[in-house]
PDB file of N, CA and C in Angstrom:
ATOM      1  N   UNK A   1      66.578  54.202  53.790  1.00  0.00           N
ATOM      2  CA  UNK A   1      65.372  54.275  54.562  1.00  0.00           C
ATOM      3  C   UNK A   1      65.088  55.738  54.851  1.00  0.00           C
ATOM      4  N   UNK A   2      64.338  56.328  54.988  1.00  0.00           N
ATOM      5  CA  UNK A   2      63.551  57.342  55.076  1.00  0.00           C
ATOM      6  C   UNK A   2      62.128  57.123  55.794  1.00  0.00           C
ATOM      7  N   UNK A   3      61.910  57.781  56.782  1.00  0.00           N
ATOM      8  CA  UNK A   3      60.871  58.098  57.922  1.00  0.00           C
ATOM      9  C   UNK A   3      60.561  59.218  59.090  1.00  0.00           C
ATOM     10  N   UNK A   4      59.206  59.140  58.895  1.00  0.00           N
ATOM     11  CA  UNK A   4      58.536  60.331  59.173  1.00  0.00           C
ATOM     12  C   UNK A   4      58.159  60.304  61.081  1.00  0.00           C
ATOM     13  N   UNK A   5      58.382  60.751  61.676  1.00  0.00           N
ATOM     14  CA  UNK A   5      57.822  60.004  63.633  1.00  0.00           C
ATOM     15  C   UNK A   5      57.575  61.354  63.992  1.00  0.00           C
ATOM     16  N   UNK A   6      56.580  60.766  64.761  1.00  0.00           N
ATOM     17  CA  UNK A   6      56.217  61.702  66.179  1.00  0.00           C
ATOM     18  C   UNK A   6      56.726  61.181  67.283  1.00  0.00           C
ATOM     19  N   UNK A   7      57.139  61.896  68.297  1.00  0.00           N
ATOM     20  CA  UNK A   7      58.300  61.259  69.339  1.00  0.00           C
ATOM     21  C   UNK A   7      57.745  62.170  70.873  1.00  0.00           C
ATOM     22  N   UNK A   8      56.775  61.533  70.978  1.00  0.00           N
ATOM     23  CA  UNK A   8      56.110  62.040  72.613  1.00  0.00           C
ATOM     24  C   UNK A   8      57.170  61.585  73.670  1.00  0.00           C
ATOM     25  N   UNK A   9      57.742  62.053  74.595  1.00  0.00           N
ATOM     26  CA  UNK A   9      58.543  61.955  75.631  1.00  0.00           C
ATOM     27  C   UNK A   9      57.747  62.670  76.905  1.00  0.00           C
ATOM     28  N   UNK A  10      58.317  61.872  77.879  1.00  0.00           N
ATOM     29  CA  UNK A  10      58.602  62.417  79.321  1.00  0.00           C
ATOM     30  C   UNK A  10      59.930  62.632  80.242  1.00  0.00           C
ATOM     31  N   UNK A  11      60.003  63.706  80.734  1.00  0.00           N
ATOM     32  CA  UNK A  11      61.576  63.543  81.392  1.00  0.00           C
ATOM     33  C   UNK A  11      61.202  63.639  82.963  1.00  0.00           C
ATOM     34  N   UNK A  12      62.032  62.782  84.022  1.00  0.00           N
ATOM     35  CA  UNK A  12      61.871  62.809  85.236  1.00  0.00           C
ATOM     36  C   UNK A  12      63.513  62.399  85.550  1.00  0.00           C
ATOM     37  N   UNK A  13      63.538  63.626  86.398  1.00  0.00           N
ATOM     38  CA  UNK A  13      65.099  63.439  86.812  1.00  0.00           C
ATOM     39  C   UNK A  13      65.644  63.813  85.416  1.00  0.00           C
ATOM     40  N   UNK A  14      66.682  62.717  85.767  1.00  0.00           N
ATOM     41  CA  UNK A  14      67.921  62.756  84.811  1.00  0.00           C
ATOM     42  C   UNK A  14      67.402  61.792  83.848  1.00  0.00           C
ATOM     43  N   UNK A  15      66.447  61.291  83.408  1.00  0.00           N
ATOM     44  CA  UNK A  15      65.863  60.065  82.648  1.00  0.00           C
ATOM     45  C   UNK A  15      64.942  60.543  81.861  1.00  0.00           C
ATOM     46  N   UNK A  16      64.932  60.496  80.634  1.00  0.00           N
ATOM     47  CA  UNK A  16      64.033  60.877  79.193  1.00  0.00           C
ATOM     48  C   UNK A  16      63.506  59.727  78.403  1.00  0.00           C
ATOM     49  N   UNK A  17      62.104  59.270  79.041  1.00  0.00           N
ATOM     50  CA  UNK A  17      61.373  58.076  78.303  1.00  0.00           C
ATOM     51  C   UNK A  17      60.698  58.547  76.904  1.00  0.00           C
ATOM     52  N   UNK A  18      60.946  57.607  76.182  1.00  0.00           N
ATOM     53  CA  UNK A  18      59.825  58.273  74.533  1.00  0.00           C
ATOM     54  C   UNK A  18      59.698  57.299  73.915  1.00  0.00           C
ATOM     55  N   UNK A  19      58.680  57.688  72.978  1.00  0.00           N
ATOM     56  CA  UNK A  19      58.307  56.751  72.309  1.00  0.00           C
ATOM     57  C   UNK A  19      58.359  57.198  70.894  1.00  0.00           C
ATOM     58  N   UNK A  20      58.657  56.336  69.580  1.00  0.00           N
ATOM     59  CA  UNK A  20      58.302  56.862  68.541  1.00  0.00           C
ATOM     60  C   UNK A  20      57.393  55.926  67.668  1.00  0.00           C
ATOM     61  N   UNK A  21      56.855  56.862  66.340  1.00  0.00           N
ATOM     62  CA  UNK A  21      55.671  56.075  66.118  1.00  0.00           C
ATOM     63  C   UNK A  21      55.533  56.619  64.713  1.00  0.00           C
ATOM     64  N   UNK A  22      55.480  56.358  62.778  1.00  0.00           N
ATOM     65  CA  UNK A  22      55.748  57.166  62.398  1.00  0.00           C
ATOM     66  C   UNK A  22      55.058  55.833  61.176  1.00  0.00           C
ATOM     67  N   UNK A  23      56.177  56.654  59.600  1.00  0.00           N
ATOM     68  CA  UNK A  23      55.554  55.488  58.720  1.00  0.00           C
ATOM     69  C   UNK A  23      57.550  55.583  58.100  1.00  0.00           C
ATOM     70  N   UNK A  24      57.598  54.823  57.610  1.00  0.00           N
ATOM     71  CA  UNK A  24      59.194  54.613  57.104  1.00  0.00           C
ATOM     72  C   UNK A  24      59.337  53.920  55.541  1.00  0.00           C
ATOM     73  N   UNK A  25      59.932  54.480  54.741  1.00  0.00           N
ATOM     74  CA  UNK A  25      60.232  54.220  53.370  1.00  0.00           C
ATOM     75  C   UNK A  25      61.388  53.286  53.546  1.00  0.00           C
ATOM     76  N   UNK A  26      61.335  52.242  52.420  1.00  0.00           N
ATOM     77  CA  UNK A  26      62.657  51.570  53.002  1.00  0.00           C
ATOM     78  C   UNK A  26      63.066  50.435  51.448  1.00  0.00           C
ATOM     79  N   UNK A  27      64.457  50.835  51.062  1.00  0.00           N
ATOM     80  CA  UNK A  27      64.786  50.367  49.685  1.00  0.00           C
ATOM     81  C   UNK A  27      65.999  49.087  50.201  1.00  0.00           C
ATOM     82  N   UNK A  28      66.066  48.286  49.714  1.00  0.00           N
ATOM     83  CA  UNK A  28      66.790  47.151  50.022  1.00  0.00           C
ATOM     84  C   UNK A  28      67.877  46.615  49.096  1.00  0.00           C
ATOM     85  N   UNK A  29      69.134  46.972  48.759  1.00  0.00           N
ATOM     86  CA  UNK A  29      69.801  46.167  47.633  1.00  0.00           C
ATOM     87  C   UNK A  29      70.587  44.985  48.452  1.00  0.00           C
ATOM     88  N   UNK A  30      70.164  43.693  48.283  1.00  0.00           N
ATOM     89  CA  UNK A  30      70.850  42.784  49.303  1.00  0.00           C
ATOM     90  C   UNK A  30      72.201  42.597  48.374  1.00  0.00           C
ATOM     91  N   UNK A  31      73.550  41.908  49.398  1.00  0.00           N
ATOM     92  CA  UNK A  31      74.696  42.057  49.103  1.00  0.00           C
ATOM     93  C   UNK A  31      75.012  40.904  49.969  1.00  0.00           C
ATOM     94  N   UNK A  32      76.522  39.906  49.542  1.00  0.00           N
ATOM     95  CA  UNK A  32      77.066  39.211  50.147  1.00  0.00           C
ATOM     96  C   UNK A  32      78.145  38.529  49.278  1.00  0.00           C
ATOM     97  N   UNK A  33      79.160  38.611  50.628  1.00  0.00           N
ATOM     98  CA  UNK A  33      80.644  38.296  49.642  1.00  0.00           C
ATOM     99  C   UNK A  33      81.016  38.913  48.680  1.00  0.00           C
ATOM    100  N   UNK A  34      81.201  40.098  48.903  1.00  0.00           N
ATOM    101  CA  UNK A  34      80.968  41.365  47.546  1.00  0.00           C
ATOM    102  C   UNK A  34      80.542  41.474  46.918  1.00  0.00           C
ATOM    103  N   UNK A  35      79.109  40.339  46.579  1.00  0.00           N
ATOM    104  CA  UNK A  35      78.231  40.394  45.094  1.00  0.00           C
ATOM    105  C   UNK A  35      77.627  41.501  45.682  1.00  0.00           C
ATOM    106  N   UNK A  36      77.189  41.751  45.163  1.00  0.00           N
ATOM    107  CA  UNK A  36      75.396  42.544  45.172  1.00  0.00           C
ATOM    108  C   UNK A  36      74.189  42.016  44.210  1.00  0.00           C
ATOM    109  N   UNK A  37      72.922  42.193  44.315  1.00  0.00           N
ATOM    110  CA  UNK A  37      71.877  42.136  43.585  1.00  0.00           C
ATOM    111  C   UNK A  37      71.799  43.037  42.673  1.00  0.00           C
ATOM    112  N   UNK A  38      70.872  42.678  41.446  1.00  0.00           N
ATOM    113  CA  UNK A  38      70.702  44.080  40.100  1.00  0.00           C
ATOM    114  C   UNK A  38      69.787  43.994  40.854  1.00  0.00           C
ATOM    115  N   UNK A  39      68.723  43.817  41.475  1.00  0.00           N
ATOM    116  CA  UNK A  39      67.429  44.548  42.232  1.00  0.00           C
ATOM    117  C   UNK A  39      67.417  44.780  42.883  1.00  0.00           C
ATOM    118  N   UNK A  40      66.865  46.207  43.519  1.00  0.00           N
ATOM    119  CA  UNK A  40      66.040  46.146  44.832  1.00  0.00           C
ATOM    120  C   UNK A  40      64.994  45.604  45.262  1.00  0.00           C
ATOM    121  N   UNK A  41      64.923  45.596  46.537  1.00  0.00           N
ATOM    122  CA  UNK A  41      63.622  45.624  46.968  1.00  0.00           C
ATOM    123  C   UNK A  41      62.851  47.023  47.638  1.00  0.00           C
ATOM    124  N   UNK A  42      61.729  47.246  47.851  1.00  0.00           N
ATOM    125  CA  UNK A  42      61.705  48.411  48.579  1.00  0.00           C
ATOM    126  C   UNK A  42      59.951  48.086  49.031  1.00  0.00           C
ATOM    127  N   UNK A  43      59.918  48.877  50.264  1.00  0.00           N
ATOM    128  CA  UNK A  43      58.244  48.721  50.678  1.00  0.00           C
ATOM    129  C   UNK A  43      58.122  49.882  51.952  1.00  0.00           C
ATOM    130  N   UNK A  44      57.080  50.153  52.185  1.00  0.00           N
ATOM    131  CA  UNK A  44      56.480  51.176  53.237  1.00  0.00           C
ATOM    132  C   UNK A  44      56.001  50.504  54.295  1.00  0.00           C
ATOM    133  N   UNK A  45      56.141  50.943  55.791  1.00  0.00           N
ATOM    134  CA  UNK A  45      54.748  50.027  56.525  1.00  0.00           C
ATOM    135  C   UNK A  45      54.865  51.091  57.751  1.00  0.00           C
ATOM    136  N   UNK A  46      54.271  50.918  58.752  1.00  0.00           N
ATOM    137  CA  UNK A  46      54.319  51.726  59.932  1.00  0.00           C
ATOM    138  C   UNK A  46      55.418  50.951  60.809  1.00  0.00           C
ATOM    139  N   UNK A  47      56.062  52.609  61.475  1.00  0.00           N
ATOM    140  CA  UNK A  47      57.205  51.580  62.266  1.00  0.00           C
ATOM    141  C   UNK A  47      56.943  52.661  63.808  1.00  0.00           C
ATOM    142  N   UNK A  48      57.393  51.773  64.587  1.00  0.00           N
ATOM    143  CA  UNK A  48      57.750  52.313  66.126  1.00  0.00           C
ATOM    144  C   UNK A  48      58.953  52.049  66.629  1.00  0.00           C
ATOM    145  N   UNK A  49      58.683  52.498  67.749  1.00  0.00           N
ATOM    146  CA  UNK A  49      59.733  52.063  68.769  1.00  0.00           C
ATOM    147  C   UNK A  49      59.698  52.787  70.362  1.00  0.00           C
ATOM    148  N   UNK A  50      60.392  52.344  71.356  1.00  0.00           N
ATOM    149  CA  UNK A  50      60.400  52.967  72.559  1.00  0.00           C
ATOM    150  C   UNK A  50      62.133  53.142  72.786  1.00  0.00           C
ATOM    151  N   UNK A  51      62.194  53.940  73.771  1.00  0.00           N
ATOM    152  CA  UNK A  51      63.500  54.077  74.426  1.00  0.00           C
ATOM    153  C   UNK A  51      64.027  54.954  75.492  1.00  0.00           C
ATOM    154  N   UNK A  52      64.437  55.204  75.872  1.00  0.00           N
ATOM    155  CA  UNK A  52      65.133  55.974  77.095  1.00  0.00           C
ATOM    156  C   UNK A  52      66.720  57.072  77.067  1.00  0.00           C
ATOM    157  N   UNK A  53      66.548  58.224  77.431  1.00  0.00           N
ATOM    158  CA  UNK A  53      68.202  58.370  77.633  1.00  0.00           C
ATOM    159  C   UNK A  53      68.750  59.067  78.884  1.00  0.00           C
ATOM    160  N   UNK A  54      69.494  59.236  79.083  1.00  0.00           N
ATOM    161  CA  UNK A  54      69.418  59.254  80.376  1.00  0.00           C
ATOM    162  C   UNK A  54      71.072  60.735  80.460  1.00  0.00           C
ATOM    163  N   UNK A  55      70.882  61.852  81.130  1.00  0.00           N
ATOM    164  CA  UNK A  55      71.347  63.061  80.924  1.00  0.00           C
ATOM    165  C   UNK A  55      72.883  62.690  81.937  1.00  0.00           C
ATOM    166  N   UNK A  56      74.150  62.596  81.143  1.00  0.00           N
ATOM    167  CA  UNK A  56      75.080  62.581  81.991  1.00  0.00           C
ATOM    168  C   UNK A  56      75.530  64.570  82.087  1.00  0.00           C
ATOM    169  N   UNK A  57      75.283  64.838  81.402  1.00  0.00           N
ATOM    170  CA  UNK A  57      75.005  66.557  81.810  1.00  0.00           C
ATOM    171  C   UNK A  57      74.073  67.568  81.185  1.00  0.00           C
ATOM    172  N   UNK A  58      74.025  68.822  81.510  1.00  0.00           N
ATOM    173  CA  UNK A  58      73.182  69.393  80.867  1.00  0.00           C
ATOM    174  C   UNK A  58      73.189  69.036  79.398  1.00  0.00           C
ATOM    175  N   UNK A  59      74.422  69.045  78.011  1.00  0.00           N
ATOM    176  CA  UNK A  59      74.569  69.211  76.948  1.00  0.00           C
ATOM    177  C   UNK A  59      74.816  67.783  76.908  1.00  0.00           C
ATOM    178  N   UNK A  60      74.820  66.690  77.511  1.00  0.00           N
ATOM    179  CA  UNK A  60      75.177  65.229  76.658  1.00  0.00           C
ATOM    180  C   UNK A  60      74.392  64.113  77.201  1.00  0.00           C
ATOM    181  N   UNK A  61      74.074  63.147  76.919  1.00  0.00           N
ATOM    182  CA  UNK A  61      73.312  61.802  76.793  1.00  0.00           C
ATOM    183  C   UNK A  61      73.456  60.705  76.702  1.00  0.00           C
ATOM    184  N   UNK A  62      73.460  59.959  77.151  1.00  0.00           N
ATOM    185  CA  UNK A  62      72.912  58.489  76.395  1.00  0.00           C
ATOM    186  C   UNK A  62      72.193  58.002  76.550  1.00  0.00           C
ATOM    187  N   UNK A  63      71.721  57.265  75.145  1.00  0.00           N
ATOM    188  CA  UNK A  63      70.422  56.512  75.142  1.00  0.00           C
ATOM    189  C   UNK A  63      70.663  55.094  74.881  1.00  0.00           C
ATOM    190  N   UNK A  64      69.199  54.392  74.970  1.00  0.00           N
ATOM    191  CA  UNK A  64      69.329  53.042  74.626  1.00  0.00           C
ATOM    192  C   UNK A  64      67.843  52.847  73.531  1.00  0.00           C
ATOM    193  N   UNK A  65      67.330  52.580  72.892  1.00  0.00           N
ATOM    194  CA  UNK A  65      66.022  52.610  72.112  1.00  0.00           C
ATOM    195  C   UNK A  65      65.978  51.492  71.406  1.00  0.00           C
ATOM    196  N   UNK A  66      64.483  50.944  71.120  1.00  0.00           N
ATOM    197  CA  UNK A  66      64.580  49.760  69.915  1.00  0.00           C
ATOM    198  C   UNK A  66      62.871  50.354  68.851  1.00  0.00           C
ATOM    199  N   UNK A  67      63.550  49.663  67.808  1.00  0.00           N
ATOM    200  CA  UNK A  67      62.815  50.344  66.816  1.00  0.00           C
ATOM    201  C   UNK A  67      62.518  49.120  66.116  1.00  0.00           C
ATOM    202  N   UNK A  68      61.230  49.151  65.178  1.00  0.00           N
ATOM    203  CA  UNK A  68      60.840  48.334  64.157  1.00  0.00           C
ATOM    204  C   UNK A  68      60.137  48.893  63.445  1.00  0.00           C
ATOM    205  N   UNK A  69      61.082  49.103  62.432  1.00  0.00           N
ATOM    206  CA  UNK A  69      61.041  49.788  60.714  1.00  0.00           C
ATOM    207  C   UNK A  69      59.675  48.907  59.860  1.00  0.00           C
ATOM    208  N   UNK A  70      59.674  47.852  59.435  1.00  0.00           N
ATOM    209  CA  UNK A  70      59.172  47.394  58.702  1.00  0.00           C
ATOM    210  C   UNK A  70      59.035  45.637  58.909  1.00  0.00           C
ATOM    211  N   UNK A  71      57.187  45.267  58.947  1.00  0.00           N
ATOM    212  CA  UNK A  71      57.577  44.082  58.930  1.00  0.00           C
ATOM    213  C   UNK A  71      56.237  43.856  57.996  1.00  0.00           C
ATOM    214  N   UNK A  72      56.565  43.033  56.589  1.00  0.00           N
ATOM    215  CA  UNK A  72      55.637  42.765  55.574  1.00  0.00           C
ATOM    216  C   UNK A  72      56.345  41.418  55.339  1.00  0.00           C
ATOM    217  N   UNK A  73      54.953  40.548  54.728  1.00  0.00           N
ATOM    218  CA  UNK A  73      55.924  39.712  53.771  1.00  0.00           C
ATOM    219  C   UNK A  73      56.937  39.072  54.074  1.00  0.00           C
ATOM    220  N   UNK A  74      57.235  38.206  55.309  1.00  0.00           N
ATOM    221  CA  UNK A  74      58.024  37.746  56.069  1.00  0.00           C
ATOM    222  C   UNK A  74      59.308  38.385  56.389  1.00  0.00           C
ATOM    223  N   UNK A  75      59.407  39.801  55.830  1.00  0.00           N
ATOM    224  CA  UNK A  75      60.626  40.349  56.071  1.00  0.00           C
ATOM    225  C   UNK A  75      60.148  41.304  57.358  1.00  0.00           C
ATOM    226  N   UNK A  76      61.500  41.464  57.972  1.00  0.00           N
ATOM    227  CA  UNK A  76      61.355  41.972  59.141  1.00  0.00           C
ATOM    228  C   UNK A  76      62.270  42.942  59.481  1.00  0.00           C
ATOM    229  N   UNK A  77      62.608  44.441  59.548  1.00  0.00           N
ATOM    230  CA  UNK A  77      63.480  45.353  59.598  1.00  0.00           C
ATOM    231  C   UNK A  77      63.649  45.961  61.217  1.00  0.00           C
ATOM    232  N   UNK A  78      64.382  45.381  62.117  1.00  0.00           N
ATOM    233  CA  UNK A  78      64.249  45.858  63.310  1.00  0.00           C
ATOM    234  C   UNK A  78      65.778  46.188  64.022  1.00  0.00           C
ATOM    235  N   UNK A  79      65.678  47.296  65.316  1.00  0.00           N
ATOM    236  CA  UNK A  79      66.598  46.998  65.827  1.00  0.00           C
ATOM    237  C   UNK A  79      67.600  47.897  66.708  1.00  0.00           C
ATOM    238  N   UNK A  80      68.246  47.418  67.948  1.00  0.00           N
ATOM    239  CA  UNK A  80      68.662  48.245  68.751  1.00  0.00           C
ATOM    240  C   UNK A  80      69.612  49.192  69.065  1.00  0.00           C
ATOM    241  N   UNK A  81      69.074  50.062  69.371  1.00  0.00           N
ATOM    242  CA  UNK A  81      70.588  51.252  69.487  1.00  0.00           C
ATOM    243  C   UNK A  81      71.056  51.899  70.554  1.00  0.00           C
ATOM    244  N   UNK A  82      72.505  52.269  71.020  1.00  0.00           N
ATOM    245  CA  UNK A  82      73.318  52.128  71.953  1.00  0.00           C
ATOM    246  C   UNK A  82      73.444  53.911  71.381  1.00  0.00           C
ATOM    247  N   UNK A  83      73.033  54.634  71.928  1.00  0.00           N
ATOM    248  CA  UNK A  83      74.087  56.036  71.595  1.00  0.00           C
ATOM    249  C   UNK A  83      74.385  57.500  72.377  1.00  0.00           C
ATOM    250  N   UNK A  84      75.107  58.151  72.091  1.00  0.00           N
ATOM    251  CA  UNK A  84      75.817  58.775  72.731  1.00  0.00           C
ATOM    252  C   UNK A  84      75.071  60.099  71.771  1.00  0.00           C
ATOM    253  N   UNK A  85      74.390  61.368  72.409  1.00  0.00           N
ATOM    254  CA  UNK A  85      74.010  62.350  72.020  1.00  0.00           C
ATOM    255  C   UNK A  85      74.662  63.666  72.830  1.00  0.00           C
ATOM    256  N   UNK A  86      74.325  64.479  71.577  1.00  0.00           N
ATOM    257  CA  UNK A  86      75.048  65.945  72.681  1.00  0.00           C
ATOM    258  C   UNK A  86      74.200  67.260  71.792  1.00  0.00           C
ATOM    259  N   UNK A  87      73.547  68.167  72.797  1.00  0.00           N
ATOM    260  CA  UNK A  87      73.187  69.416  72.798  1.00  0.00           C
ATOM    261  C   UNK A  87      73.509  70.201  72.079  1.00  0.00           C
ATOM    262  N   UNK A  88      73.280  70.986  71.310  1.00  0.00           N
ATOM    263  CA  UNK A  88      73.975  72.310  71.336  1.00  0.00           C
ATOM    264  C   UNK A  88      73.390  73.150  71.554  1.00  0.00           C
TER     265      UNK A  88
END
């Protein structure tokens, strides 16, 4: 996957709200039980997301955010993230 965002934020306090908003490339080789597929799949669409992180010091973070990559064609690429960032 590959994608492009603009990521407008606000910070108050110790708390960093944002949003992202962008377009995302996205190639698919499905896999299970060690097979894999000879094809991909692959498609473009606009993706977003919102999230928050919140400053446990000047140089480190955590956030929480949810995102949705791609939804065409009954497929649906979404999903939440837990993470731990740091400054330099």
């Amino acid at each position: 996957m590959f994608g492009v965002y603009v990521k407008p934020r606000v910070t108050i306090d110790s708390f960093e709200l944002f949003g992202r908003l962008g377009y995302a490339d996205t190639r698919l080789k499905p896999t299970a039980g060690g097979f894999s597929a000879k094809e991909t799949s692959s498609g473009s669409d606009w993706s977003y997301g919102l999230g928050a992180n919140f400053n446990i010091s000047p140089r480190a973070h955590v956030g929480l955010d949810y995102m949705r990559y791609y939804n065409k064609d009954d497929t649906k690429i979404e999903g939440v993230t837990l993470g731990l960032g740091y400054r330099f």
